[in-house]
PDB file of N, CA and C in Angstrom:
ATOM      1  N   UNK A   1       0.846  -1.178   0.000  1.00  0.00           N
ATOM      2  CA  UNK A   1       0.000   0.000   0.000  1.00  0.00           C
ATOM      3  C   UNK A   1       0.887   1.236   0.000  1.00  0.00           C
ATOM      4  N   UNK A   2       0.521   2.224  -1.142  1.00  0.00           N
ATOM      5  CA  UNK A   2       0.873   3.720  -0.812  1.00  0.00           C
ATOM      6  C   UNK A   2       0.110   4.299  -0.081  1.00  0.00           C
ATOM      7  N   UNK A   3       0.937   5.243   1.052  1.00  0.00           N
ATOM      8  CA  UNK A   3      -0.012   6.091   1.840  1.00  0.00           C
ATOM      9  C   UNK A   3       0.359   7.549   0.842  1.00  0.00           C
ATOM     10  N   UNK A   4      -0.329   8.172   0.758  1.00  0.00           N
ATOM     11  CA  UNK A   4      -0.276   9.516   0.015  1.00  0.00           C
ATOM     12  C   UNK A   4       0.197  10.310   1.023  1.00  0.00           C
ATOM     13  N   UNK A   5       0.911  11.439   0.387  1.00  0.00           N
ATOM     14  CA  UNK A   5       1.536  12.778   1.221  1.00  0.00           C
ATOM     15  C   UNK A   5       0.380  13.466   1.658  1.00  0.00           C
ATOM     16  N   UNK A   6       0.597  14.344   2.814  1.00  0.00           N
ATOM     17  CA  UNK A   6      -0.204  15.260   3.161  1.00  0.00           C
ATOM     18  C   UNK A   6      -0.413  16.144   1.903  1.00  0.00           C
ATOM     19  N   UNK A   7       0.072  16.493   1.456  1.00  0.00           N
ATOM     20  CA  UNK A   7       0.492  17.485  -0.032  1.00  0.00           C
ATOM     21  C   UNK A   7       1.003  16.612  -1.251  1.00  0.00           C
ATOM     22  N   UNK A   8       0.241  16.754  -2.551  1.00  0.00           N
ATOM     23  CA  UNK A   8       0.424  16.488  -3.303  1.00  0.00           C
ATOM     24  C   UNK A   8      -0.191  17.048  -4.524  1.00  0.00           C
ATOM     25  N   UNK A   9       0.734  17.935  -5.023  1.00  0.00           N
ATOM     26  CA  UNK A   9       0.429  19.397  -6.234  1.00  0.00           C
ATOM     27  C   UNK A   9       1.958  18.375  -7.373  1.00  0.00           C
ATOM     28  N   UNK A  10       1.615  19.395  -7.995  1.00  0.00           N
ATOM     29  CA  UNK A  10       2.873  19.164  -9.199  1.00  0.00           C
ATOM     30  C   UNK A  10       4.037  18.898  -8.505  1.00  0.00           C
ATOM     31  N   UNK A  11       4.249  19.770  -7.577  1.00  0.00           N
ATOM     32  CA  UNK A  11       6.163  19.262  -7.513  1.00  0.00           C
ATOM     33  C   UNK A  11       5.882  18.172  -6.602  1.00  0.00           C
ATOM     34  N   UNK A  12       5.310  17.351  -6.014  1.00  0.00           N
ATOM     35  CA  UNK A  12       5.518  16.150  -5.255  1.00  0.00           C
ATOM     36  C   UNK A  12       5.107  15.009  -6.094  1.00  0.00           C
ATOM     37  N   UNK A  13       4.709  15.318  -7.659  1.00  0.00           N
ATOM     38  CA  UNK A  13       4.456  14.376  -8.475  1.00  0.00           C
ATOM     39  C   UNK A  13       5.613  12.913  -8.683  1.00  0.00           C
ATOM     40  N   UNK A  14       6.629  13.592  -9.034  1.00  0.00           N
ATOM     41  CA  UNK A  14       7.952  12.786  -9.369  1.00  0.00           C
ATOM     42  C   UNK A  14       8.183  11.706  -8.431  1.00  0.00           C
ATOM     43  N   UNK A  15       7.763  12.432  -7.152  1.00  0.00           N
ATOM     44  CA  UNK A  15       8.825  11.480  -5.699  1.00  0.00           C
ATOM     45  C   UNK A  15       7.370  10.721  -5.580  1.00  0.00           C
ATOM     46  N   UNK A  16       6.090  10.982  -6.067  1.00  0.00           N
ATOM     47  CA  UNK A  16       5.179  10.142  -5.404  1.00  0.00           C
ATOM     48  C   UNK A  16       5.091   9.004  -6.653  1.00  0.00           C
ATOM     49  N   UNK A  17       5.651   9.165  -7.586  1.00  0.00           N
ATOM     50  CA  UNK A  17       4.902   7.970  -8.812  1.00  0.00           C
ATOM     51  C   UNK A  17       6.219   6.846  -8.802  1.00  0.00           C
ATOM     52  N   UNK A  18       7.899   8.085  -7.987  1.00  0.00           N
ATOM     53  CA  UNK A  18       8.828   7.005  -7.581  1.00  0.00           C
ATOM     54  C   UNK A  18       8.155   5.854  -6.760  1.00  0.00           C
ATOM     55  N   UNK A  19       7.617   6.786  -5.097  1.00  0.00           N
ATOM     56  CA  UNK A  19       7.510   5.413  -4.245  1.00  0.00           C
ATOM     57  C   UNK A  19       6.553   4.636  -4.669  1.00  0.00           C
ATOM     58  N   UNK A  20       5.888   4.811  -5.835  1.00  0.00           N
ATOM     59  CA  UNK A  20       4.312   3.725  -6.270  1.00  0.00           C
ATOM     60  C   UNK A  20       5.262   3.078  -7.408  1.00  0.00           C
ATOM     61  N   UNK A  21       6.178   3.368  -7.779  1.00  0.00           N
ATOM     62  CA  UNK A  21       7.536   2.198  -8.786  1.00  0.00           C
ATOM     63  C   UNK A  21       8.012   0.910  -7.698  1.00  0.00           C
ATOM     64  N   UNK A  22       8.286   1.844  -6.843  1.00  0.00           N
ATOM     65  CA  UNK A  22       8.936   0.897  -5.095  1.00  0.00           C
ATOM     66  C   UNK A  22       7.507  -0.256  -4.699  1.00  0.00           C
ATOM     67  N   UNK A  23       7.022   0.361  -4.425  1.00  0.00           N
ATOM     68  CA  UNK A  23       5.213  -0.669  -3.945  1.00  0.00           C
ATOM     69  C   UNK A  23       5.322  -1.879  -5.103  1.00  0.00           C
ATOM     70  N   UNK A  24       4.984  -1.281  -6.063  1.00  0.00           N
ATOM     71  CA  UNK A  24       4.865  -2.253  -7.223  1.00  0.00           C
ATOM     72  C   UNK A  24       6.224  -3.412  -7.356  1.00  0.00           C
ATOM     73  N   UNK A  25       7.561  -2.608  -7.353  1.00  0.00           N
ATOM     74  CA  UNK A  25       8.616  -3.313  -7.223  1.00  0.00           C
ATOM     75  C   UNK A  25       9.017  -4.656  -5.956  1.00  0.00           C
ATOM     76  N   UNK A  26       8.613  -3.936  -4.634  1.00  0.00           N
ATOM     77  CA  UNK A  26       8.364  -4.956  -3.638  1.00  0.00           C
ATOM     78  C   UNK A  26       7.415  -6.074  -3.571  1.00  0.00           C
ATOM     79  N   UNK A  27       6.444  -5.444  -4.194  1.00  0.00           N
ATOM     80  CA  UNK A  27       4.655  -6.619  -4.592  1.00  0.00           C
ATOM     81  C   UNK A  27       4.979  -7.517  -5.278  1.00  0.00           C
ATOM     82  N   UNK A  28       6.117  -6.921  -6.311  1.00  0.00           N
ATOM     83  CA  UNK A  28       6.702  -8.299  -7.097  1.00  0.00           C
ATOM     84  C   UNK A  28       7.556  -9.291  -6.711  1.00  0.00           C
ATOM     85  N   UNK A  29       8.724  -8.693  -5.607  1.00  0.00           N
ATOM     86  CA  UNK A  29       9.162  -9.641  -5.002  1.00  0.00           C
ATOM     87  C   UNK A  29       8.837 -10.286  -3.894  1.00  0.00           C
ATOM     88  N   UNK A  30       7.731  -9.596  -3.485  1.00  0.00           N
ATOM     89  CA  UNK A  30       7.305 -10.574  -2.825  1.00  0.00           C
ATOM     90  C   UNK A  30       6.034 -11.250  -2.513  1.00  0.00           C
ATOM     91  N   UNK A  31       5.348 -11.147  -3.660  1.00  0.00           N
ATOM     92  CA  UNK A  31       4.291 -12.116  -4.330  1.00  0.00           C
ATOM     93  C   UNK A  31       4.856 -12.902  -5.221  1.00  0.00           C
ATOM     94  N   UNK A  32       5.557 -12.243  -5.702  1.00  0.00           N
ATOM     95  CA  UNK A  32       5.878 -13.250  -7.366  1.00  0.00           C
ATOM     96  C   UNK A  32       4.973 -12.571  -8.376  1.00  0.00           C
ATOM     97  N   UNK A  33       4.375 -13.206  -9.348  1.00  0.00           N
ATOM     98  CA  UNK A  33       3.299 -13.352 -10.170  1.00  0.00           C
ATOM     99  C   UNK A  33       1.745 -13.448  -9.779  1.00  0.00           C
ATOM    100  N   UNK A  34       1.628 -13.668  -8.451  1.00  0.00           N
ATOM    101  CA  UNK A  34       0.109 -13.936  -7.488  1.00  0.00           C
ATOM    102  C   UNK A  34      -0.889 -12.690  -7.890  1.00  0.00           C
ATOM    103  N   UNK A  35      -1.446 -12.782  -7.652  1.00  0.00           N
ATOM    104  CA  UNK A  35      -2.767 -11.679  -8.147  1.00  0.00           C
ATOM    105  C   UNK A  35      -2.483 -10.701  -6.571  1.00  0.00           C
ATOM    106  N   UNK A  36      -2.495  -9.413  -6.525  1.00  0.00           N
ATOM    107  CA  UNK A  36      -1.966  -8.423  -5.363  1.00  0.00           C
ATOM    108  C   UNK A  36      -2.811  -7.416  -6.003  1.00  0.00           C
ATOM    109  N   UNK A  37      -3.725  -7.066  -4.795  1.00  0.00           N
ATOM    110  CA  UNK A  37      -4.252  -6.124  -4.888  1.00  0.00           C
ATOM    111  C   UNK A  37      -3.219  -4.403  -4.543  1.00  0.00           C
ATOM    112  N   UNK A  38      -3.028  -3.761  -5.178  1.00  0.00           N
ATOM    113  CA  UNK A  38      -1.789  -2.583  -4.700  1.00  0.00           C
ATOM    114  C   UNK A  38      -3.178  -1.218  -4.717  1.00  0.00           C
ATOM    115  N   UNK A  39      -3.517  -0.970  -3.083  1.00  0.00           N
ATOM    116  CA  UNK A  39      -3.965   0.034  -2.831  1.00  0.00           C
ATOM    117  C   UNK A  39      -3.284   0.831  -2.754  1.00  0.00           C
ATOM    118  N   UNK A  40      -3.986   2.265  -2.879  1.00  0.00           N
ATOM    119  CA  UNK A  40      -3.115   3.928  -2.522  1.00  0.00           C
ATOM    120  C   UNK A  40      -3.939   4.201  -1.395  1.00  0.00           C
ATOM    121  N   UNK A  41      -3.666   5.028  -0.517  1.00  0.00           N
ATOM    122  CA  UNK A  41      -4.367   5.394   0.814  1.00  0.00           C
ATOM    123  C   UNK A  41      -4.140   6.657   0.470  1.00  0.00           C
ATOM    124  N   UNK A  42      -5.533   7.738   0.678  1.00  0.00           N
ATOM    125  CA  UNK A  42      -5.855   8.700   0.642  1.00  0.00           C
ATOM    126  C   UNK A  42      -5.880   9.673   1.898  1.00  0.00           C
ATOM    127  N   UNK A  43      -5.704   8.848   3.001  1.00  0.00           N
ATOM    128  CA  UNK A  43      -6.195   9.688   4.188  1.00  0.00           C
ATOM    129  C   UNK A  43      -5.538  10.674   4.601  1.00  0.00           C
ATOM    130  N   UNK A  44      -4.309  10.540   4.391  1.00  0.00           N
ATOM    131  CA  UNK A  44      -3.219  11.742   4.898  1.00  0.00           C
ATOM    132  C   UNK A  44      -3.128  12.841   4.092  1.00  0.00           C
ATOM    133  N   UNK A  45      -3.944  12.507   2.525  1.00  0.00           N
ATOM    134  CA  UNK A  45      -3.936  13.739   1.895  1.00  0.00           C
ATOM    135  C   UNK A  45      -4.659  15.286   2.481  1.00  0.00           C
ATOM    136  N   UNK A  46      -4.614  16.327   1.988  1.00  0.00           N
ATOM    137  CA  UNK A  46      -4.617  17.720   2.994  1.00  0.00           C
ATOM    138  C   UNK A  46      -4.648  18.586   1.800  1.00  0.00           C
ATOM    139  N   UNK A  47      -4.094  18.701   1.210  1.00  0.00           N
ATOM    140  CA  UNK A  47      -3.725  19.429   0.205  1.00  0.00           C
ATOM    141  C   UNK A  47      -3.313  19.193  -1.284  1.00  0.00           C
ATOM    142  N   UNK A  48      -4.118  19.442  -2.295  1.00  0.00           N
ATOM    143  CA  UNK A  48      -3.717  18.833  -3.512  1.00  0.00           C
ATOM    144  C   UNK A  48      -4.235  19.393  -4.510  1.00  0.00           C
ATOM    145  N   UNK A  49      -3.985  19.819  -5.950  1.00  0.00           N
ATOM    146  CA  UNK A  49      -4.284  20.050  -7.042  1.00  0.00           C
ATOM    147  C   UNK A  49      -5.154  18.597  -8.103  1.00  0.00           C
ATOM    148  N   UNK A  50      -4.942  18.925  -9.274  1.00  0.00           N
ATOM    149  CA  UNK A  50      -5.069  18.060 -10.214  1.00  0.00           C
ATOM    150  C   UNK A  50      -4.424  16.887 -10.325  1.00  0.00           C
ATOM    151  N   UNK A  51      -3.130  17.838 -10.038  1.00  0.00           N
ATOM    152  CA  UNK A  51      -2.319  16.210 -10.348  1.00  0.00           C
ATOM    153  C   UNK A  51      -2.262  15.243  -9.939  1.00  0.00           C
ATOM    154  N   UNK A  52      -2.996  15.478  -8.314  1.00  0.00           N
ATOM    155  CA  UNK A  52      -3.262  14.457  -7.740  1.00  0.00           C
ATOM    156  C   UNK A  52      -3.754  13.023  -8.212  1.00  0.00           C
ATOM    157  N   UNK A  53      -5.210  13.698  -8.974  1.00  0.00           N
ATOM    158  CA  UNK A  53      -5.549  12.918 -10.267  1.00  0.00           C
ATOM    159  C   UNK A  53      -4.842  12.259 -11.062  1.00  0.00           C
ATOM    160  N   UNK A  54      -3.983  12.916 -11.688  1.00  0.00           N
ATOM    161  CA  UNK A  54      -2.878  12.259 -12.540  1.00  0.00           C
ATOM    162  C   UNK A  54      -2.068  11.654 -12.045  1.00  0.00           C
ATOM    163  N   UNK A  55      -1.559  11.448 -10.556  1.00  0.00           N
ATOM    164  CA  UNK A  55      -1.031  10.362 -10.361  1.00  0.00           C
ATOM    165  C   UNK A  55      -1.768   9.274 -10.021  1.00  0.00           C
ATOM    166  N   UNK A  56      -3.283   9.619  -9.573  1.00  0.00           N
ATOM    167  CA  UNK A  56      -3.728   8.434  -9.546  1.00  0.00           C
ATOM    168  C   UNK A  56      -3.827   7.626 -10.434  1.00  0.00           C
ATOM    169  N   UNK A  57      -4.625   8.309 -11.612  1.00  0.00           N
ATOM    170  CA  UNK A  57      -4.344   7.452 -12.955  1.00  0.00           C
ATOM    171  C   UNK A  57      -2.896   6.862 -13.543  1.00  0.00           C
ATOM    172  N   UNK A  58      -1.836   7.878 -13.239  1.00  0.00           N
ATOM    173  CA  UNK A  58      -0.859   6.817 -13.559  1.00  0.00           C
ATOM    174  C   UNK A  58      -0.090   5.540 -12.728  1.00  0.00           C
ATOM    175  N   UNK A  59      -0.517   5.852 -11.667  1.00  0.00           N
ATOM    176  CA  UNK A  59      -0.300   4.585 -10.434  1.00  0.00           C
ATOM    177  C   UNK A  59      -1.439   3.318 -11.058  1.00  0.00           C
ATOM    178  N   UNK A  60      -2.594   3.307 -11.786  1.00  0.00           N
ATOM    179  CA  UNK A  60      -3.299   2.649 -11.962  1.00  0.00           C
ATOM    180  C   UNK A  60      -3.057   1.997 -12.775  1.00  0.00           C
ATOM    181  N   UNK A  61      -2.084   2.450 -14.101  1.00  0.00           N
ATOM    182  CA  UNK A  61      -1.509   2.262 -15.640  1.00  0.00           C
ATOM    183  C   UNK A  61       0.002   1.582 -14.821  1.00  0.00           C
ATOM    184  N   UNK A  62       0.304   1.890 -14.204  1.00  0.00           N
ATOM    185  CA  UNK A  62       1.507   0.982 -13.823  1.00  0.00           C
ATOM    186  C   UNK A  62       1.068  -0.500 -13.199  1.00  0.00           C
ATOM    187  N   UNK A  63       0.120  -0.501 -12.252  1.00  0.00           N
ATOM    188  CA  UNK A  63      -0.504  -1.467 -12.219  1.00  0.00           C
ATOM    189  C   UNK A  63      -0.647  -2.471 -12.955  1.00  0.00           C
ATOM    190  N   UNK A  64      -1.741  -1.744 -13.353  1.00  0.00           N
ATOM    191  CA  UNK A  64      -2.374  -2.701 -14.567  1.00  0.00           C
ATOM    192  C   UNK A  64      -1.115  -3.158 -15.505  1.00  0.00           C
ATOM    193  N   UNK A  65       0.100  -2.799 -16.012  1.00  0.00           N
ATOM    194  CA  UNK A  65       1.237  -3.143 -16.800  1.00  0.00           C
ATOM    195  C   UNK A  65       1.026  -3.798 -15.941  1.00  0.00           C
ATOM    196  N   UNK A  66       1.907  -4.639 -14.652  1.00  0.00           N
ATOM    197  CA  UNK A  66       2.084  -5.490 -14.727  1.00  0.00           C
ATOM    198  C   UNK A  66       1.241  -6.277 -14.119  1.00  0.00           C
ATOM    199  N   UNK A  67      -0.330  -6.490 -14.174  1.00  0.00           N
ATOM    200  CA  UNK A  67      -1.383  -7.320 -14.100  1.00  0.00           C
ATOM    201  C   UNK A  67      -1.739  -7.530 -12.380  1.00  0.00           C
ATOM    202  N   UNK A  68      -1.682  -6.325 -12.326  1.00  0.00           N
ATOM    203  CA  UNK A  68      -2.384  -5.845 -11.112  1.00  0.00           C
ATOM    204  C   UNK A  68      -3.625  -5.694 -10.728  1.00  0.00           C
ATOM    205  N   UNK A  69      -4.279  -5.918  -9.674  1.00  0.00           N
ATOM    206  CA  UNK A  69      -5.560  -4.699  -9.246  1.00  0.00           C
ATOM    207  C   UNK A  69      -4.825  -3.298  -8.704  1.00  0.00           C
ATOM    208  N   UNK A  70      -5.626  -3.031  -8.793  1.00  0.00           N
ATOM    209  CA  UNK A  70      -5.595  -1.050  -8.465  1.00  0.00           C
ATOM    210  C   UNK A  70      -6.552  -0.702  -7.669  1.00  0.00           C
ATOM    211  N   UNK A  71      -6.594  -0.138  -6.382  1.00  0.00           N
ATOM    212  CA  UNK A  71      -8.002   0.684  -5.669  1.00  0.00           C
ATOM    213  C   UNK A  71      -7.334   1.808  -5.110  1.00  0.00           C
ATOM    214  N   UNK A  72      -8.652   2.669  -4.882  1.00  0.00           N
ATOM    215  CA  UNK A  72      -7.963   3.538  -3.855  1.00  0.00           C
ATOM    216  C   UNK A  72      -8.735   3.879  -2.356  1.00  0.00           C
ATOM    217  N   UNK A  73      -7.969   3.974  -1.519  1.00  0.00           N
ATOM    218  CA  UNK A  73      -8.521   4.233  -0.021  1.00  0.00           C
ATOM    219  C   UNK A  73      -8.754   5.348   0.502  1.00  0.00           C
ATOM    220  N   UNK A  74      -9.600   5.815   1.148  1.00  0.00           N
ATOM    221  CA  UNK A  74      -9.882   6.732   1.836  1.00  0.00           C
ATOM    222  C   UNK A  74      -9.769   8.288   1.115  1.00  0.00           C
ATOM    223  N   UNK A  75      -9.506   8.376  -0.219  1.00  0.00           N
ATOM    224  CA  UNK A  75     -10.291   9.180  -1.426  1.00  0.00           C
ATOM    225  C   UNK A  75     -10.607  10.673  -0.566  1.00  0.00           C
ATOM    226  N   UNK A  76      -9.889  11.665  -0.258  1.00  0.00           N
ATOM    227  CA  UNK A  76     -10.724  12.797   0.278  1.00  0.00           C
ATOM    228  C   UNK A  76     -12.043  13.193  -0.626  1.00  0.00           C
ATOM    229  N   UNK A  77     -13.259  13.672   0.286  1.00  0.00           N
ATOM    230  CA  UNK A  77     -14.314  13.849  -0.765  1.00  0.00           C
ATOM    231  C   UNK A  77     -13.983  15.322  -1.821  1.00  0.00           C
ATOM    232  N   UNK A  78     -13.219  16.389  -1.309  1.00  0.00           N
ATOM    233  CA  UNK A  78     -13.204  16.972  -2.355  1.00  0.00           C
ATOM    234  C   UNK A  78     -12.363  16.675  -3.392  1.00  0.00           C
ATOM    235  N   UNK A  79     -11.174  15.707  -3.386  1.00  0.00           N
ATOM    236  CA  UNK A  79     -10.516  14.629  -4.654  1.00  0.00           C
ATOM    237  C   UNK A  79     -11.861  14.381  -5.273  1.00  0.00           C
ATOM    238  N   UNK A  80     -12.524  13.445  -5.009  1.00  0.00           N
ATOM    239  CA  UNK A  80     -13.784  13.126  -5.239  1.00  0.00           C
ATOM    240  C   UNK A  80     -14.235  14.337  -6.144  1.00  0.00           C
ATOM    241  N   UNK A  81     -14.779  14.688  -5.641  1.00  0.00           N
ATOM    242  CA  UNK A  81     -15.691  15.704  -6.395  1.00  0.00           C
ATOM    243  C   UNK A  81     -14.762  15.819  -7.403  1.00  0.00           C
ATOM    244  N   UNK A  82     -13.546  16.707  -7.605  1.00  0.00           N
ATOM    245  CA  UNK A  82     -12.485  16.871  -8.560  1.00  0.00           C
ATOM    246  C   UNK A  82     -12.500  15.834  -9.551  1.00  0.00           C
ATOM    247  N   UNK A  83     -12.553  15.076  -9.536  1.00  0.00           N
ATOM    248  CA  UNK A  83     -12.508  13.860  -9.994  1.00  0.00           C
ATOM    249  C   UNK A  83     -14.179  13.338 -10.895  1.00  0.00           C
ATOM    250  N   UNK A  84     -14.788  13.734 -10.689  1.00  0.00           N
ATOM    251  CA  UNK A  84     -16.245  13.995 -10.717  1.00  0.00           C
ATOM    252  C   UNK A  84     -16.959  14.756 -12.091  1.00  0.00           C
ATOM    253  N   UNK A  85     -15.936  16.237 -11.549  1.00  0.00           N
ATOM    254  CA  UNK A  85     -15.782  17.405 -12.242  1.00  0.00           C
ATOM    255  C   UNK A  85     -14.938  16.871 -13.586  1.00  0.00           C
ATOM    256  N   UNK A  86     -14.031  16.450 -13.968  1.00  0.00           N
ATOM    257  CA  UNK A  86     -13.251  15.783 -14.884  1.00  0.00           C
ATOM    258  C   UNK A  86     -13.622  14.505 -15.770  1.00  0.00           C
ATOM    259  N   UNK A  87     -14.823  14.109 -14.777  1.00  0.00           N
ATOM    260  CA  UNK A  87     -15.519  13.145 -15.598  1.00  0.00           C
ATOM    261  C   UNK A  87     -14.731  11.497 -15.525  1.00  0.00           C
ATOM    262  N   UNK A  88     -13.723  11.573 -14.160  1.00  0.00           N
ATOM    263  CA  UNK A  88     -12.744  10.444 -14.559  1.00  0.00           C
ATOM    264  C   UNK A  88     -13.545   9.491 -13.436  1.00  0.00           C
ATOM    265  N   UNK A  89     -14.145   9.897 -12.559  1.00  0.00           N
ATOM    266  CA  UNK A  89     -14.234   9.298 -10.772  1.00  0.00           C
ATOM    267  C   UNK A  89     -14.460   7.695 -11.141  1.00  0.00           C
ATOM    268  N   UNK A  90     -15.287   7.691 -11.932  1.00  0.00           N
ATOM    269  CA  UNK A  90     -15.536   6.020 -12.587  1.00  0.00           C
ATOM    270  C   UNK A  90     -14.149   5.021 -12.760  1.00  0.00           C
ATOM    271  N   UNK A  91     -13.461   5.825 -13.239  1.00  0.00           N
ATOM    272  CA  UNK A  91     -12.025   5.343 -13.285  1.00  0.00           C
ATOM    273  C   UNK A  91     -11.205   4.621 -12.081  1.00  0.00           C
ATOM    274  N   UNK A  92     -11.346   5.472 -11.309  1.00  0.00           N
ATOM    275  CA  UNK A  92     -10.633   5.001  -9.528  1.00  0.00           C
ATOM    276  C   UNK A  92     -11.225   4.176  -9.003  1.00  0.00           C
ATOM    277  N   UNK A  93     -11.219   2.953  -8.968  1.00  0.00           N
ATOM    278  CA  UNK A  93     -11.805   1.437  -8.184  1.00  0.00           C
ATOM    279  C   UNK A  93     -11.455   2.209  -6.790  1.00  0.00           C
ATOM    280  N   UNK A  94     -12.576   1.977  -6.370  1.00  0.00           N
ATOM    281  CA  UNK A  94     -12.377   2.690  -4.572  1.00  0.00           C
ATOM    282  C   UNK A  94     -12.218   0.981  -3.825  1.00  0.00           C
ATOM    283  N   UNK A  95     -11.662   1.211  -2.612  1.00  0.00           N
ATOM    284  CA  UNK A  95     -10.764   0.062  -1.703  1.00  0.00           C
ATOM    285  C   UNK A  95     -12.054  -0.176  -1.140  1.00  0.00           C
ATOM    286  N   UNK A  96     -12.276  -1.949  -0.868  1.00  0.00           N
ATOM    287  CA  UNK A  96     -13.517  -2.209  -0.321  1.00  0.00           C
ATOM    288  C   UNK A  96     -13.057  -2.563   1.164  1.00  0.00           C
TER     289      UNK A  96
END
């Protein structure tokens, strides 16, 4: 699981889609090939733009490369809405 930054705008993009390379990288070694669900945790988020969005979607596209599930947790509701507004929210498998 990624826990998300309190803050996440454009410049924390880079270092956050690194540690979701790391998640994915560890899931592999240590699942193997097994079906792994790789959640993102939302709760600590506080502060965020768009891009937030865009890393979600690209944390999801990394996933899915290598035959992943994808969800996300605890989703702040105004992400949500943002997300809504963009027409993508359908997109983000929310964590059951």
């Amino acid at each position: 699981m990624l826990l998300l930054p309190a803050t996440l705008t454009h410049a924390e993009v880079r270092d956050t889609l690194r540690l979701f390379q790391q998640t994915l990288e560890q899931a592999s070694k240590s699942h193997g090939d097994d079906a792994v669900m790789l959640t993102v945790d939302g709760s600590a988020l506080q502060q965020f733009d768009s891009s937030a969005l865009a890393v979600l979607l690209e944390c999801q596209r990394m996933a899915k490369a290598r035959g992943r599930a994808f969800a996300v947790k605890a989703m702040p509701p105004k992400l949500m809405a943002l997300a809504g507004l963009y027409g993508i929210d359908g997109l983000l498998t929310p964590a059951v």
